[in-house]
Protein backbone atom coordinates (compact mmCIF):
# COMPACT_ATOMS: atom_id res chain seq x y z
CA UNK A 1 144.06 139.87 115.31
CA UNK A 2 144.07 142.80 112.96
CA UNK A 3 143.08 142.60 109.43
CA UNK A 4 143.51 146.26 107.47
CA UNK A 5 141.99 146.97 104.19
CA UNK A 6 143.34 150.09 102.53
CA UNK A 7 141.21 151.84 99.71
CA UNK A 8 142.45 154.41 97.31
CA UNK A 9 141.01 156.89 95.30
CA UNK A 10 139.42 154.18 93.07
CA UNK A 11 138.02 152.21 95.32
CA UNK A 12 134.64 151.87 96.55
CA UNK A 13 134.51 153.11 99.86
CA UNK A 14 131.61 151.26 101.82
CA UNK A 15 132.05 149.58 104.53
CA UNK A 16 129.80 146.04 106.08
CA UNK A 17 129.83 144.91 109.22
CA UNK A 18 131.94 141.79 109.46
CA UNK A 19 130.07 139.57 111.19
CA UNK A 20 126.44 139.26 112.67
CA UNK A 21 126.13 141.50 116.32
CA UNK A 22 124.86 144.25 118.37
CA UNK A 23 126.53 147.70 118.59
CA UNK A 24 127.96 148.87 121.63
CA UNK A 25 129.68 151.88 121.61
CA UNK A 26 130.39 154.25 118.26
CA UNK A 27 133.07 157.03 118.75
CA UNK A 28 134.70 159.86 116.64
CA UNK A 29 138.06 160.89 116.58
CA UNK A 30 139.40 163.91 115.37
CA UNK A 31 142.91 163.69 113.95
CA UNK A 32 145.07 164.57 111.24
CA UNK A 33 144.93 163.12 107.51
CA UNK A 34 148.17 161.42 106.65
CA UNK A 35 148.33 159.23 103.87
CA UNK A 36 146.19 156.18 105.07
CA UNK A 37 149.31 153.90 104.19
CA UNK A 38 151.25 155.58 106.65
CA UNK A 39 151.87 153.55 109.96
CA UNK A 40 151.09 156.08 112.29
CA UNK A 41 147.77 156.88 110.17
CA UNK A 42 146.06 154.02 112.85
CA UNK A 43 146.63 156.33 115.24
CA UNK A 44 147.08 160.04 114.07
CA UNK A 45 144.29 160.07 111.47
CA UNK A 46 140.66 161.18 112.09
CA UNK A 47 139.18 158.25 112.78
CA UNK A 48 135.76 156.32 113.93
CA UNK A 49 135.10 153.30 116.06
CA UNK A 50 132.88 151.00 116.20
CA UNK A 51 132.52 148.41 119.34
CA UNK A 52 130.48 145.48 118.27
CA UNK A 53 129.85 142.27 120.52
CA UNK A 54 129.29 139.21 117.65
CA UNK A 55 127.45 135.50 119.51
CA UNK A 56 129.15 132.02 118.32
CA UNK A 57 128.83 129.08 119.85
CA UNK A 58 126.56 130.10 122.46
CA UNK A 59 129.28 132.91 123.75
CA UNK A 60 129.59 136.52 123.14
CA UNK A 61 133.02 137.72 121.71
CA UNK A 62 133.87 141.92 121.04
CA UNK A 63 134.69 143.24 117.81
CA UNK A 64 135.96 146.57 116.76
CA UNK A 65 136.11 147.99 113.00
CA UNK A 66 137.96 151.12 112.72
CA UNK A 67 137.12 153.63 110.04
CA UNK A 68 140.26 155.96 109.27
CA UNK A 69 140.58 158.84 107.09
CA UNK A 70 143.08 159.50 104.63
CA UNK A 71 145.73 161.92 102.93
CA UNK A 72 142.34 163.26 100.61
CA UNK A 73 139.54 161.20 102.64
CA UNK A 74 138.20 164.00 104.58
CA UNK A 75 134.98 162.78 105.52
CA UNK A 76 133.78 159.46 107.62
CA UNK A 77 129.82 158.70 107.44
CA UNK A 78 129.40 155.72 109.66
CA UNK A 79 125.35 154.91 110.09
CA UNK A 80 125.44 152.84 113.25
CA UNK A 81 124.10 153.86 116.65
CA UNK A 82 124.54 151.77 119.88
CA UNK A 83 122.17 149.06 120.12
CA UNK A 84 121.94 148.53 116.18
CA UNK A 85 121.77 144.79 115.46
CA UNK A 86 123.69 144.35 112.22
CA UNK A 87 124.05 141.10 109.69
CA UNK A 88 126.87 140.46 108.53
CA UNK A 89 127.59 142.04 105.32
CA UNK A 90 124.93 144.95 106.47
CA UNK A 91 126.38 148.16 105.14
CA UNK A 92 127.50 150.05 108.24
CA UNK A 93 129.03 153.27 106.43
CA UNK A 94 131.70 154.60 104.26
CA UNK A 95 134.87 156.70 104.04
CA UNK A 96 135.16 159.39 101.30
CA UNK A 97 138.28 158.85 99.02
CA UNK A 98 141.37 157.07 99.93
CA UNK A 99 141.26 155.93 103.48
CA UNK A 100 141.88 152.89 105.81
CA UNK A 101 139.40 150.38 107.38
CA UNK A 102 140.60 147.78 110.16
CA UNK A 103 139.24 144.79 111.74
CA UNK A 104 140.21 143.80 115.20
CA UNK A 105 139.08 140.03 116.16
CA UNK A 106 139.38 137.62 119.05
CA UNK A 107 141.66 134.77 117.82
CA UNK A 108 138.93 132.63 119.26
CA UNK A 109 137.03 133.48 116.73
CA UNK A 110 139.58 133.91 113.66
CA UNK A 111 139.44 130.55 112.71
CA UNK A 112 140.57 131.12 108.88
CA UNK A 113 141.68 134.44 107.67
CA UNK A 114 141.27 133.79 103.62
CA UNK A 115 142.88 136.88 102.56
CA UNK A 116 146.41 137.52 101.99
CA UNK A 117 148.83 140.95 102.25
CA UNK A 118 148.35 142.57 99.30
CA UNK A 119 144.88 141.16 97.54
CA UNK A 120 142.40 143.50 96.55
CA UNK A 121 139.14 142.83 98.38
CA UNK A 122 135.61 144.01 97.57
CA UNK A 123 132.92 145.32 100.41
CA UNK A 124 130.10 142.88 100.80
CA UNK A 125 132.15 139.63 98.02
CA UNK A 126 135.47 139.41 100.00
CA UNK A 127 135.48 137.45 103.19
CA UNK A 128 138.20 138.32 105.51
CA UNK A 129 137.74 135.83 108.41
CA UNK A 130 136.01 132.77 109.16
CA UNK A 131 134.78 132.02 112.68
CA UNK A 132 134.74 128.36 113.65
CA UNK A 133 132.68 126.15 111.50
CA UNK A 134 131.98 128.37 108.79
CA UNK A 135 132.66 126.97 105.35
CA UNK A 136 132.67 128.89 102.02
């Protein structure tokens, strides 16, 4: 499942880890700077990755959040090395100006997904899925 949060110019531009887990693997990709809200932006723009491997119910499931820069985003700090252990809401970095951020999750683990297309969301209030079991 993929759940994409765009930011523009106004927003705030952090970015927390979605769930609790270890790191695994971060990579940079150079790329171009369309307009974040392009389509092809996922896979054009300059972009980083972060592999994550998140525990529930006694298994292991991967994660990957994708940082992407935008039309005037230029710049992608992400502050994670392999290894980190993160919490979930732990600041893991931010993207200058407008720019993209997307969540890919196992299904297994998506159990609710309480945001809708379109809603505004805010880094570290908004909760954008819900593994099995977890309540409000």
């Amino acid at each position: 499942m993929k759940i994409g949060v765009f930011m523009n110019v106004f927003s705030v531009h952090v970015n927390r880890s979605p769930f609790a887990g270890r790191v695994e693997e971060v990579t940079h990709r150079k790329g171009a700077f369309l307009d974040a809200r392009d389509p092809t932006a996922t896979e054009r723009n300059e972009s980083a990755t972060v592999k994550m491997t998140c525990a529930l119910g006694g298994r292991e499931f991967p994660l990957v959040v994708r940082q992407i820069a935008g039309l005037i985003a230029r710049r992608i700090v992400t502050d994670l090395r392999p290894g980190d252990v993160l919490e979930r809401g732990q600041r893991i970095g931010m993207i200058k100006f407008g720019s993209r951020m997307e969540l890919f999750v196992p299904r297994e683990i998506a159990a609710q997904v309480p945001v809708t297309i379109g809603q505004k969301v805010y880094a570290g209030l908004t909760v954008l899925v819900r593994g099995p079991g977890e309540t409000a």
